[in-house]
Protein backbone atom coordinates (compact mmCIF):
# COMPACT_ATOMS: atom_id res chain seq x y z
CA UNK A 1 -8.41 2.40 9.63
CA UNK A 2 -6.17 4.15 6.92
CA UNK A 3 -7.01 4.06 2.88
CA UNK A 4 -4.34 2.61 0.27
CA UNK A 5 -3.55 2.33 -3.03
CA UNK A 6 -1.85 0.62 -5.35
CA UNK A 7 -1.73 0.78 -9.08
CA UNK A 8 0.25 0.33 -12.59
CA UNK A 9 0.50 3.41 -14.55
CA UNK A 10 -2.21 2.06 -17.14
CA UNK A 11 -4.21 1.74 -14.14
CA UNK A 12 -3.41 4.94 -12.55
CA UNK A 13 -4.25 6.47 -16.12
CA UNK A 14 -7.66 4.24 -17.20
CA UNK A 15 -8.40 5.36 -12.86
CA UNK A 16 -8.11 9.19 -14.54
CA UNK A 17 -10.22 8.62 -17.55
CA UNK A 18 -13.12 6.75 -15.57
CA UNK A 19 -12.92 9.56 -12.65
CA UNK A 20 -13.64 12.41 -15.56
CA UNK A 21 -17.19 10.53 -15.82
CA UNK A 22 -18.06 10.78 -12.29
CA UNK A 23 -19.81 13.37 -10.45
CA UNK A 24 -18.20 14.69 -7.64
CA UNK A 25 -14.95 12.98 -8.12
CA UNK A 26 -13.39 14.12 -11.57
CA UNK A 27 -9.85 14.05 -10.94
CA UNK A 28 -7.21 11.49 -9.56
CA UNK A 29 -7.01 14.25 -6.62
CA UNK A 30 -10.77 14.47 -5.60
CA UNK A 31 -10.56 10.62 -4.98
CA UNK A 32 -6.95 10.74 -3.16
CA UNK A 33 -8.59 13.70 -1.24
CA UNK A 34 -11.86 11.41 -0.69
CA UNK A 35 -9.68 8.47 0.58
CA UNK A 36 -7.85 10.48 3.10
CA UNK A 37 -11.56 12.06 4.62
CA UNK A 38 -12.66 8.56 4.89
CA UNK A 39 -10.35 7.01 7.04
CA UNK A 40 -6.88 9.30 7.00
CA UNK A 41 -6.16 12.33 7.86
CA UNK A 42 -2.62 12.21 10.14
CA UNK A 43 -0.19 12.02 7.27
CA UNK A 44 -0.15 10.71 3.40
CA UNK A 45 2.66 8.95 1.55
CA UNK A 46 3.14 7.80 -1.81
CA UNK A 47 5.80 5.82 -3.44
CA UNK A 48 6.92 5.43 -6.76
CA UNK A 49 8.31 1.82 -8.23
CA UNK A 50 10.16 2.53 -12.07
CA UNK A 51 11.10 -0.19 -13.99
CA UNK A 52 14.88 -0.86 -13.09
CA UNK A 53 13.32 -1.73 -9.40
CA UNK A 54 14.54 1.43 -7.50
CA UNK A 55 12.01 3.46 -5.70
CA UNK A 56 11.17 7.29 -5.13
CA UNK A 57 9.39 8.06 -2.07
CA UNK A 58 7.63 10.84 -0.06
CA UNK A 59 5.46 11.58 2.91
CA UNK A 60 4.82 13.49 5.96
CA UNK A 61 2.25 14.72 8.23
CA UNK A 62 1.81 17.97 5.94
CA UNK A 63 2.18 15.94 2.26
CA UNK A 64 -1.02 16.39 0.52
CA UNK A 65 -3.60 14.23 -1.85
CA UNK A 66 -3.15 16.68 -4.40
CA UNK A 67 1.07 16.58 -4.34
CA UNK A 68 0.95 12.57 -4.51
CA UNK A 69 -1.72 13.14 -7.41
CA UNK A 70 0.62 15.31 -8.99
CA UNK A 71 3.28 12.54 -8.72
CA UNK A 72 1.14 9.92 -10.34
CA UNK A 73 0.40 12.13 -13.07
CA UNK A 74 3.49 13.62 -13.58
CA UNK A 75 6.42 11.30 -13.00
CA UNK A 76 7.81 8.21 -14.95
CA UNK A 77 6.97 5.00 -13.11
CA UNK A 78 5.70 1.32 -13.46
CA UNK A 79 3.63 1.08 -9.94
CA UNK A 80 3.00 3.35 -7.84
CA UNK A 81 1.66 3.11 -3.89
CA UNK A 82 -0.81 5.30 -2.09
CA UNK A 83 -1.38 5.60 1.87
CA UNK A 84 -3.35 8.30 3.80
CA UNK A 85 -2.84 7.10 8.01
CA UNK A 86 -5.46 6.98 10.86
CA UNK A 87 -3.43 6.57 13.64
CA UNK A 88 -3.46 4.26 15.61
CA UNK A 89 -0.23 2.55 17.17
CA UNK A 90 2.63 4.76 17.20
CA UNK A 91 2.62 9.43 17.48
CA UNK A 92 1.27 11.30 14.73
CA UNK A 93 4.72 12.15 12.99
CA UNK A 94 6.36 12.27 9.57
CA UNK A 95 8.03 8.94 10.32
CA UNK A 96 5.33 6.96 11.29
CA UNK A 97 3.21 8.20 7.82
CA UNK A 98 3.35 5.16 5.58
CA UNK A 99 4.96 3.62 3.33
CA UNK A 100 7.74 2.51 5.15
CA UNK A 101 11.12 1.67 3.81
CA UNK A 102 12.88 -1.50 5.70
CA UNK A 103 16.00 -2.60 3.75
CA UNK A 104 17.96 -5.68 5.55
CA UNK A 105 21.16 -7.52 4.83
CA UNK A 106 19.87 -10.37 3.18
CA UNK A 107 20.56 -11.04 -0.75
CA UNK A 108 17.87 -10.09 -3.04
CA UNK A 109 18.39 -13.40 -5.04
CA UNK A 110 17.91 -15.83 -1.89
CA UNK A 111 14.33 -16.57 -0.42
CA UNK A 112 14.34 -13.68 2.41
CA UNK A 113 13.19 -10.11 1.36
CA UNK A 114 15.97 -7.04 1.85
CA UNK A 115 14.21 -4.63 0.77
CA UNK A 116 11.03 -3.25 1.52
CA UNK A 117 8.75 -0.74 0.91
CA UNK A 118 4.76 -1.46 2.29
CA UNK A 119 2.08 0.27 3.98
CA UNK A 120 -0.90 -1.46 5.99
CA UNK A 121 -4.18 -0.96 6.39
CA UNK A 122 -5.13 -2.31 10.11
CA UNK A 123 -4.27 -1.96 13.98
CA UNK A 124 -2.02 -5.37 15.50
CA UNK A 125 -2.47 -4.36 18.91
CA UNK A 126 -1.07 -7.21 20.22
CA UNK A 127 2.47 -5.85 18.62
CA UNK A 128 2.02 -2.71 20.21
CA UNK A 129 3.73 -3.06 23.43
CA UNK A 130 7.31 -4.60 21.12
CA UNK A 131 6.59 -1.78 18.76
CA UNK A 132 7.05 0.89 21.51
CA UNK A 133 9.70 -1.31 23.16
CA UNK A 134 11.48 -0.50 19.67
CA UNK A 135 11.42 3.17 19.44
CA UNK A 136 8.08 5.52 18.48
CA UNK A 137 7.01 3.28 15.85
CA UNK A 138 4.03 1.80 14.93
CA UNK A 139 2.69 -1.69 14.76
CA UNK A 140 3.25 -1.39 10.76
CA UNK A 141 6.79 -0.69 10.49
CA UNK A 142 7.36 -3.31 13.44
CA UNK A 143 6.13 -6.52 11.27
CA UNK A 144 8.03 -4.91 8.16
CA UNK A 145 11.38 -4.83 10.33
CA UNK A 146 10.42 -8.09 11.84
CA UNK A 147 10.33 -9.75 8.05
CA UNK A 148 13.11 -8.09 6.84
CA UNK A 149 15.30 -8.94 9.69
CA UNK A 150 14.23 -12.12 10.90
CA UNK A 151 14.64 -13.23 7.24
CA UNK A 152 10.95 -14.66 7.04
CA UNK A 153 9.19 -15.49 3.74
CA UNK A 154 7.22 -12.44 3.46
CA UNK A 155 3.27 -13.60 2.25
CA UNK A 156 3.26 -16.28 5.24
CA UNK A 157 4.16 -14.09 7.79
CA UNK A 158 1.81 -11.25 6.46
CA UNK A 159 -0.90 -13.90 6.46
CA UNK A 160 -0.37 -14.19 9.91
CA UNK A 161 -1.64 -10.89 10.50
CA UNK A 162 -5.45 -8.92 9.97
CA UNK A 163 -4.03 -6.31 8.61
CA UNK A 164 -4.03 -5.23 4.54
CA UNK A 165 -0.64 -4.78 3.11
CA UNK A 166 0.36 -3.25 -0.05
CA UNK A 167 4.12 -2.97 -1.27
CA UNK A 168 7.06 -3.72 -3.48
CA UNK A 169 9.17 -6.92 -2.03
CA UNK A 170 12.91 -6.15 -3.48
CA UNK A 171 11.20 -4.28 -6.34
CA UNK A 172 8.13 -6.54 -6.88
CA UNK A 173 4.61 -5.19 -6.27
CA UNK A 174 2.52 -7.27 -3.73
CA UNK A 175 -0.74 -7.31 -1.61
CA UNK A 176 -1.66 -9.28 1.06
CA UNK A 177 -5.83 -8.99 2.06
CA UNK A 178 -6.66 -9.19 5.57
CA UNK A 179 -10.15 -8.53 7.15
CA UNK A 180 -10.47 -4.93 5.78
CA UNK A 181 -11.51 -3.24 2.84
CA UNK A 182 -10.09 -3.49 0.14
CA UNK A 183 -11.43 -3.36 -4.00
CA UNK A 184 -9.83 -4.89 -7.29
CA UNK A 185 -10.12 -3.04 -10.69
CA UNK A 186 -9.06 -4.46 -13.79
CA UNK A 187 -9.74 -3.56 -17.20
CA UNK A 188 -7.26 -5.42 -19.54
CA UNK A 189 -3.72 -4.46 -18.76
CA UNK A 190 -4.58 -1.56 -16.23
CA UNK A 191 -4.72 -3.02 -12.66
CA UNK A 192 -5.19 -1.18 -9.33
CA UNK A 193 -5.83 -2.73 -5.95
CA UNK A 194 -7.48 0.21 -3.23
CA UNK A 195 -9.19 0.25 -0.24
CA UNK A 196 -12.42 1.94 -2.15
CA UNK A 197 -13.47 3.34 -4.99
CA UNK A 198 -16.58 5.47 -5.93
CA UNK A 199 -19.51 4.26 -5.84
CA UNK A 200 -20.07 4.81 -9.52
CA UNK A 201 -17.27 2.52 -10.39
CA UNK A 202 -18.05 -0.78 -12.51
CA UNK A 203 -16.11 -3.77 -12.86
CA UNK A 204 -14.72 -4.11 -8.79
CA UNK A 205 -14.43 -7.68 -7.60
CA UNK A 206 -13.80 -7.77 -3.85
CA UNK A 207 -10.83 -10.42 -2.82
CA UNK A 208 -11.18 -12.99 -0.04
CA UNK A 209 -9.40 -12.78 3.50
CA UNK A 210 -5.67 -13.86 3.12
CA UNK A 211 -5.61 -13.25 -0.92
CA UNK A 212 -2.15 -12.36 -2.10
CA UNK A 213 -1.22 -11.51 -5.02
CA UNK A 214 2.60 -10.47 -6.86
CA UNK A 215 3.88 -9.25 -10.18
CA UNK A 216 3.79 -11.33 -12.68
CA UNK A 217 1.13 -12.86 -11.22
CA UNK A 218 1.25 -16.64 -9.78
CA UNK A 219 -1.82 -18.56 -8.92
CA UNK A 220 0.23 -20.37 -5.97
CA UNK A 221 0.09 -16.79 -4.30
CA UNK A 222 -3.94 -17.41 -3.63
CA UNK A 223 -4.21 -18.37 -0.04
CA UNK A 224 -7.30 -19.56 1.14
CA UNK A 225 -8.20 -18.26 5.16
């Protein structure tokens, strides 16, 4: 299990003005901090998508809730993408925190995705063994490299998986629901897609298994299970 986010600034922002009501959770950084004691805790990453499609990133073992709340709050940006890692496949390490960053030599105007930048919420086990063939990686990173090298449409193959994946596809958000958590929140233009939210929060719709979703938003991208 890990905990993910992803969010437009107005969402990040109407996120920040809802948190203020809540008890216990007041700040963007008390809920980053709550998402990484639920289910994180070996390394956080954030990434930052601005609106010419190029992408600032950090994490590490040692990054905090509070620096990528500082980021969101702080920084120009469009979207922005959250990930606190549970290990699972692959050591506890700076490069195996999420997101990753896969770039390929395909064009960015054909079909096939060269560039990009995800994180997952889930455990493939049965990629293990290739992932370690690879290198120290993890599971993650292996189906990212596998889509960005293979040159496979990118929401079919994710759907093949049970994993939750959250990313920018050649500088377009996506998500791709699999059989974990994961919460919608939408209040007119502010939009952010997480693994949870507090329990005080109003106005969460919970997406079925294999709903995907990308910016603008096309209703072909609804896949049913």
């Amino acid at each position: 299990m890990c905990r993910m986010l992803l969010a437009n600034r107005k969402g990040v922002f109407r996120l920040r003005e809802i948190l203020a009501e809540i008890p216990g959770c007041r700040s963007l950084r008390d809920y980053l901090e709550a998402l990484e004691l639920r289910d994180g805790g070996n390394g956080n990453g954030y990434a930052l998508l601005d609106e010419e499609g190029e992408v600032r990133m950090a994490k590490g073992v040692s990054l905090s809730p509070a620096e990528a709340a500082r980021a969101m709050e702080t920084e120009q940006y469009t979207w922005v993408l959250f990930h606190s890692r549970e290990a699972s496949e692959g050591s506890i390490s700076d490069r195996n925190c999420h997101p990753f960053f896969v770039e390929g030599r395909h064009s960015p105007t054909g079909k096939a995705t060269s560039r990009l930048v995800f994180a997952a919420n889930g455990n493939e086990a049965t990629l293990a063994p290739l992932a370690r063939a690879w290198g120290d990686i993890t599971d993650s990173e292996f189906i990212g490299r596998m889509v960005v090298d293979m040159g496979l449409p990118l929401m079919e193959t994710l759907c093949c998986f049970e994993s939750n994946f959250f990313g920018f596809a050649d500088g377009v958000p996506f998500v791709k629901k699999g059989n974990r958590d994961m919460l919608l929140f939408r209040d007119g233009g502010a939009l952010v897609f997480a693994s949870d939210f507090p329990f005080a929060m109003k106005g969460l719709t919970k997406p079925p298994q294999n709903y995907c979703w990308t910016f603008p938003e096309d209703p072909t991208m609804y896949c049913s299970p």
